[in-house]
N, C-alpha and C. Protein backbone atom coordinates (compact mmCIF):
# COMPACT_ATOMS: atom_id res chain seq x y z
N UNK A 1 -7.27 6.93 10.84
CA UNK A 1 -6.13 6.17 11.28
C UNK A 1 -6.04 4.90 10.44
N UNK A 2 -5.26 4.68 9.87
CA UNK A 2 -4.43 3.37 9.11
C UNK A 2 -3.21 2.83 9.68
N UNK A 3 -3.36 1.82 10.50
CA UNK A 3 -2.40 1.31 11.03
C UNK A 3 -2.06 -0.38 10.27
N UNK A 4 -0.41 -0.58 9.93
CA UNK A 4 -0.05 -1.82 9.53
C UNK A 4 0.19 -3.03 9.82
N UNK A 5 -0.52 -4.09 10.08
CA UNK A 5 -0.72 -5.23 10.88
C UNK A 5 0.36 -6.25 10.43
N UNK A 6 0.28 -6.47 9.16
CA UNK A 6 1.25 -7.31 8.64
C UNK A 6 2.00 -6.66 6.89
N UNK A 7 2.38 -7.56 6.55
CA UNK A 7 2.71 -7.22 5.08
C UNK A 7 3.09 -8.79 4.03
N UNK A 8 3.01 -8.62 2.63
CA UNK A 8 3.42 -9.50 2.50
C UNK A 8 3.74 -9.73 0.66
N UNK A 9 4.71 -9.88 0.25
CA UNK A 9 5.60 -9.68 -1.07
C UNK A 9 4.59 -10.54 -2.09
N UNK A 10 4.01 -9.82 -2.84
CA UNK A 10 3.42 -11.14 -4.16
C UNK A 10 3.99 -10.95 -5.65
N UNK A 11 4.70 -11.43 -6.09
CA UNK A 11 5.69 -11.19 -7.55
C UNK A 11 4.76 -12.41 -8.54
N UNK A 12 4.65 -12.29 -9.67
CA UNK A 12 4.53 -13.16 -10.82
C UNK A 12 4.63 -12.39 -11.87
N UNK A 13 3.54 -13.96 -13.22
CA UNK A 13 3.33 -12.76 -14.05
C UNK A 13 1.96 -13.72 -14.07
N UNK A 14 0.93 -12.78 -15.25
CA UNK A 14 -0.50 -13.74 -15.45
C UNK A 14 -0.45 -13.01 -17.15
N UNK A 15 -1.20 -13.71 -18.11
CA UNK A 15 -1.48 -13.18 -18.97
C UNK A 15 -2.99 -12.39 -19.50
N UNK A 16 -2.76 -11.30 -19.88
CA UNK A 16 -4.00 -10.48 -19.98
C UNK A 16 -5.03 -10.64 -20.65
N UNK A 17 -5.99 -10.38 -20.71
CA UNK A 17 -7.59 -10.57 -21.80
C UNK A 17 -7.05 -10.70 -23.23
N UNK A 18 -6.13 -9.44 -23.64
CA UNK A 18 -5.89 -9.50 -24.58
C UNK A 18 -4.67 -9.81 -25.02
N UNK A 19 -4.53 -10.75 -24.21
CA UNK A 19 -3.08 -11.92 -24.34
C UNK A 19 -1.45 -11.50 -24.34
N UNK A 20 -1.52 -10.25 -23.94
CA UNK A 20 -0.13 -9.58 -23.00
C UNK A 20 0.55 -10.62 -21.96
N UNK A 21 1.65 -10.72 -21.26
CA UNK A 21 1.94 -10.94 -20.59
C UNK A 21 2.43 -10.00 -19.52
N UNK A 22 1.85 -9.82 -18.43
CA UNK A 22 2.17 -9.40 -17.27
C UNK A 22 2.91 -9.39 -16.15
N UNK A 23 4.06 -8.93 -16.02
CA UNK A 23 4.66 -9.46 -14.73
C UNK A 23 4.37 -8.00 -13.44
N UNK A 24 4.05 -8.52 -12.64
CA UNK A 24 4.13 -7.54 -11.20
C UNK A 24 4.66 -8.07 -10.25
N UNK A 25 4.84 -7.14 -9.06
CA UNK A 25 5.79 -6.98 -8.24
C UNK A 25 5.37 -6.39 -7.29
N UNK A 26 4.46 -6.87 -6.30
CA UNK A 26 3.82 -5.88 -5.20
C UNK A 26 3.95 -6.41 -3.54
N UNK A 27 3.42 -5.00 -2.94
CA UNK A 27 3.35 -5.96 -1.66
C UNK A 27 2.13 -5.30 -1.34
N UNK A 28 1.23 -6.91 -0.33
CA UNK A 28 0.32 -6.31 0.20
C UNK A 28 0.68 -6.23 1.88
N UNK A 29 -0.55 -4.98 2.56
CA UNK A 29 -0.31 -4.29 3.81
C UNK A 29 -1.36 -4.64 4.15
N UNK A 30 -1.23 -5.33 5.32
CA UNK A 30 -2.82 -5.82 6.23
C UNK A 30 -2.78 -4.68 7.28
N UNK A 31 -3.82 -3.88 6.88
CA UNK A 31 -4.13 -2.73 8.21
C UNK A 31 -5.27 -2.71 8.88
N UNK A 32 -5.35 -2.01 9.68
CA UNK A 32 -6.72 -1.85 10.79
C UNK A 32 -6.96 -0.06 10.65
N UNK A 33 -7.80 -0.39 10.47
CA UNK A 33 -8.03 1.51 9.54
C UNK A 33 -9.80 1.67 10.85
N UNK A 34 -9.97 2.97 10.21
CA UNK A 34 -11.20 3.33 11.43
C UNK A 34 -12.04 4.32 10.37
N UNK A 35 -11.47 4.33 8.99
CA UNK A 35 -11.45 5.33 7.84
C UNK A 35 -12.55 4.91 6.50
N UNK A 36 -13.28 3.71 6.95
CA UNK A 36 -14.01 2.95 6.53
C UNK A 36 -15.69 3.34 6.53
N UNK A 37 -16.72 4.66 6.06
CA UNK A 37 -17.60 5.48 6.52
C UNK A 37 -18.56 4.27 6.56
N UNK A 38 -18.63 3.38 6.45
CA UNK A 38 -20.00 2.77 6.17
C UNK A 38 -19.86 1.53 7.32
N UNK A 39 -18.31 1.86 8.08
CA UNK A 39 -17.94 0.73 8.97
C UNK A 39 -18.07 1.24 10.41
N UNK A 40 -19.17 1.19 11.48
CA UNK A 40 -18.75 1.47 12.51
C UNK A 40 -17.64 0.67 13.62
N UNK A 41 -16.95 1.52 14.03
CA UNK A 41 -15.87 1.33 14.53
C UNK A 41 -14.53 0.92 13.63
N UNK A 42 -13.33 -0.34 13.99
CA UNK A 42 -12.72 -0.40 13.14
C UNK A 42 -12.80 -1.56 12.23
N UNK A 43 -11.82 -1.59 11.12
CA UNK A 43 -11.82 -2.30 9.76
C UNK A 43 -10.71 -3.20 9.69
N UNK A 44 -10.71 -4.18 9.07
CA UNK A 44 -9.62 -5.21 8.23
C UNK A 44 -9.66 -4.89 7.41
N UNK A 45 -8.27 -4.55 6.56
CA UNK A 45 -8.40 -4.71 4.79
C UNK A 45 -6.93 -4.62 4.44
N UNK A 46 -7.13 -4.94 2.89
CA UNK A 46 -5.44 -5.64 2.36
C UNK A 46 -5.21 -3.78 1.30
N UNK A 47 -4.07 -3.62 1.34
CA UNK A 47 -3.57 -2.16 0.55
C UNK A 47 -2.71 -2.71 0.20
N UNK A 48 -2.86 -2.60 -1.79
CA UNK A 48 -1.36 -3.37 -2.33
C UNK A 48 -0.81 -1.94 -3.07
N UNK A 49 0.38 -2.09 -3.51
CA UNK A 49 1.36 -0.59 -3.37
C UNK A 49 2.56 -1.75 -3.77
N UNK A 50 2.69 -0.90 -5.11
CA UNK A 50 4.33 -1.85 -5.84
C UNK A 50 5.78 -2.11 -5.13
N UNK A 51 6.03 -2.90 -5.19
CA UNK A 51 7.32 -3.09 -4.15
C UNK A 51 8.39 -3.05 -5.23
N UNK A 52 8.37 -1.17 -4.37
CA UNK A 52 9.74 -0.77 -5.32
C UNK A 52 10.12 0.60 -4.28
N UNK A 53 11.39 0.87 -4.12
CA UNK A 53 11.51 1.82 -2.92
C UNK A 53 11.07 3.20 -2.93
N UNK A 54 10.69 3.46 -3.64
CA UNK A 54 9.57 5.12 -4.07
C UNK A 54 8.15 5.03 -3.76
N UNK A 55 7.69 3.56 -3.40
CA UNK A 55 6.56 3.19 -2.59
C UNK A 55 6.62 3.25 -1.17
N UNK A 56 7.25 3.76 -0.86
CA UNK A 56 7.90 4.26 0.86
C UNK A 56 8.20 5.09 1.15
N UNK A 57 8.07 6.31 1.85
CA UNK A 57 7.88 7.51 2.13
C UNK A 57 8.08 7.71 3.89
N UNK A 58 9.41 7.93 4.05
CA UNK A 58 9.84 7.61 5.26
C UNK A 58 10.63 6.61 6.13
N UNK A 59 10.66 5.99 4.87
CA UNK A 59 11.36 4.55 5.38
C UNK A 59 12.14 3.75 4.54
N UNK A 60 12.47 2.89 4.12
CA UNK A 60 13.12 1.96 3.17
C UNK A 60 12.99 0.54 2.99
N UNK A 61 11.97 0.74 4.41
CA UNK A 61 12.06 -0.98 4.52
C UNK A 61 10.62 -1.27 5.04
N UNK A 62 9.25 -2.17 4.42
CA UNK A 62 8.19 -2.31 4.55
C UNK A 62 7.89 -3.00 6.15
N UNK A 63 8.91 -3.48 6.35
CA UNK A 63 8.66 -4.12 7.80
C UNK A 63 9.31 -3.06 9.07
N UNK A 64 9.77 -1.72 8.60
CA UNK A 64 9.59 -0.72 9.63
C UNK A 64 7.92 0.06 9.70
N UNK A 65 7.49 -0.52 8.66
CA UNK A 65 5.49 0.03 8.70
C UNK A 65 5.13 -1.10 9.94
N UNK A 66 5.66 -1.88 10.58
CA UNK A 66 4.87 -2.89 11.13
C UNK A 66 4.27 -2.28 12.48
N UNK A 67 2.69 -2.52 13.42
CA UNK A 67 2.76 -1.56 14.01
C UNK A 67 3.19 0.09 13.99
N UNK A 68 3.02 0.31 12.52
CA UNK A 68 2.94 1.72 12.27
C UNK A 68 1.57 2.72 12.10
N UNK A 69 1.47 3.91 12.40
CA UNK A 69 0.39 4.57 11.29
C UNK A 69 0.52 4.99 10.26
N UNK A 70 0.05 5.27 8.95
CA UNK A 70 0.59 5.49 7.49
C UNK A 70 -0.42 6.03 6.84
N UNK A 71 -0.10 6.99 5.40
CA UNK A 71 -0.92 7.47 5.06
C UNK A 71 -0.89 6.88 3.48
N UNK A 72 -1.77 6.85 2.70
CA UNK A 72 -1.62 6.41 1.73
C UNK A 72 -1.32 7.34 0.85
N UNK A 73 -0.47 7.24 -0.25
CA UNK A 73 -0.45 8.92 -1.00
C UNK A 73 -1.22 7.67 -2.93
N UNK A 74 -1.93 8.71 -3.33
CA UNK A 74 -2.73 8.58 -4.34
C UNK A 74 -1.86 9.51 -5.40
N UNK A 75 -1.62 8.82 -7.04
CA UNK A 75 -1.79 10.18 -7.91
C UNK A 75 -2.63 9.65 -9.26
N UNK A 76 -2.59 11.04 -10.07
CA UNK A 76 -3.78 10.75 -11.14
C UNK A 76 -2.78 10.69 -12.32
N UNK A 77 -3.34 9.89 -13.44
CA UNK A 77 -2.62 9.23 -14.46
C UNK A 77 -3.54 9.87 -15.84
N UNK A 78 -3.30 10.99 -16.25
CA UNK A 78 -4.58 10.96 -17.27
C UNK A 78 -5.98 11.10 -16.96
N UNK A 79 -6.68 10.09 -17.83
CA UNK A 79 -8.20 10.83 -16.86
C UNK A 79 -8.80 9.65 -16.05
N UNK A 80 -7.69 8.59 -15.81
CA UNK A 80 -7.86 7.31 -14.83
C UNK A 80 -8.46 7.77 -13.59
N UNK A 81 -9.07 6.97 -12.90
CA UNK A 81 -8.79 7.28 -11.54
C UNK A 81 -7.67 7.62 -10.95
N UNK A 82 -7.87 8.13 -9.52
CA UNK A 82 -6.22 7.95 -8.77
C UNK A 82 -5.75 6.58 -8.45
N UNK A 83 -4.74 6.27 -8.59
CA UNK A 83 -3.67 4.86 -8.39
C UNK A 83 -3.10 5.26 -7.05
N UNK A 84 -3.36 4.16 -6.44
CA UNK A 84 -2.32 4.25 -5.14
C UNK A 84 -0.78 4.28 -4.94
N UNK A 85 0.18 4.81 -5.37
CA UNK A 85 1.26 4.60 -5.56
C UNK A 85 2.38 4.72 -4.76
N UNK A 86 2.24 4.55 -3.26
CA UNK A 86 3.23 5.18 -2.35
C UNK A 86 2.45 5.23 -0.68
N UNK A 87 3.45 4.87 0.10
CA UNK A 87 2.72 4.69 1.65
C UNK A 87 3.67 5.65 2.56
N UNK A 88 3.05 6.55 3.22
CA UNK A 88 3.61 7.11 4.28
C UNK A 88 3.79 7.11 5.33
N UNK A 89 4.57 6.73 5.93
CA UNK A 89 4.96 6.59 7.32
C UNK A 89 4.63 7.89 8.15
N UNK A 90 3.84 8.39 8.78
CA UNK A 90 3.35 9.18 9.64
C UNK A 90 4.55 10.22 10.25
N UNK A 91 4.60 11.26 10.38
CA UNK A 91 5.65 12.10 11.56
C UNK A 91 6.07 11.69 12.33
N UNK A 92 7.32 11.87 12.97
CA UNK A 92 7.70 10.99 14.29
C UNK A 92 7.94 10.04 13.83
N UNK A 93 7.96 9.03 13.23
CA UNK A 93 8.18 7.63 12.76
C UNK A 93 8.91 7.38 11.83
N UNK A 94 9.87 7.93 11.07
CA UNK A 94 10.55 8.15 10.18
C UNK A 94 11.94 7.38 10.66
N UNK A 95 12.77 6.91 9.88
CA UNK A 95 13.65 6.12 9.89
C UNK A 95 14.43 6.20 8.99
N UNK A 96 15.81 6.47 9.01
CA UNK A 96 16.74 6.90 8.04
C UNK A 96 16.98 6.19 7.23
């Protein structure tokens, strides 16, 4: 269970190691998760996920996750790890 406590928009830019400039655009999701193996009982933690509307899956609007359950959807980029790229709003909870 991953449930969404709060949320909250962080935009800039920073410049990189190798002197790029960066701009992002994210939001972070304060949840209470139970999904945590090394945590008995439940967890605090921040899930950031780009704030852009294909990062929503069920919804359109990050503050219909509030008091929600959600699933995180992951994909693979090459031979990267998986990137978190997208939050799901659970069955039943869906919002046009």
């Amino acid at each position: 269970m991953i449930k969404v406590m709060g949320w909250r928009r962080k935009k800039g830019d920073f410049v990189s190691e190798d002197g790029r400039k960066v701009t992002y655009d994210n939001v972070e999701l304060y949840v209470f998760t139970n999904e945590v193996p090394e945590v008995n009982g439940f967890f605090c933690d921040t899930v950031k996920v780009p704030f852009k509307e294909e990062s929503l899956i069920g919804t359109k609007n990050f503050s219909d996750l509030l008091n929600q359950e959600i699933e995180l959807v992951y994909q693979v980029f090459g031979v990267r790890e998986p990137k978190l790229t997208a939050v799901r709003l659970l069955p039943g909870k869906e919002k046009a």
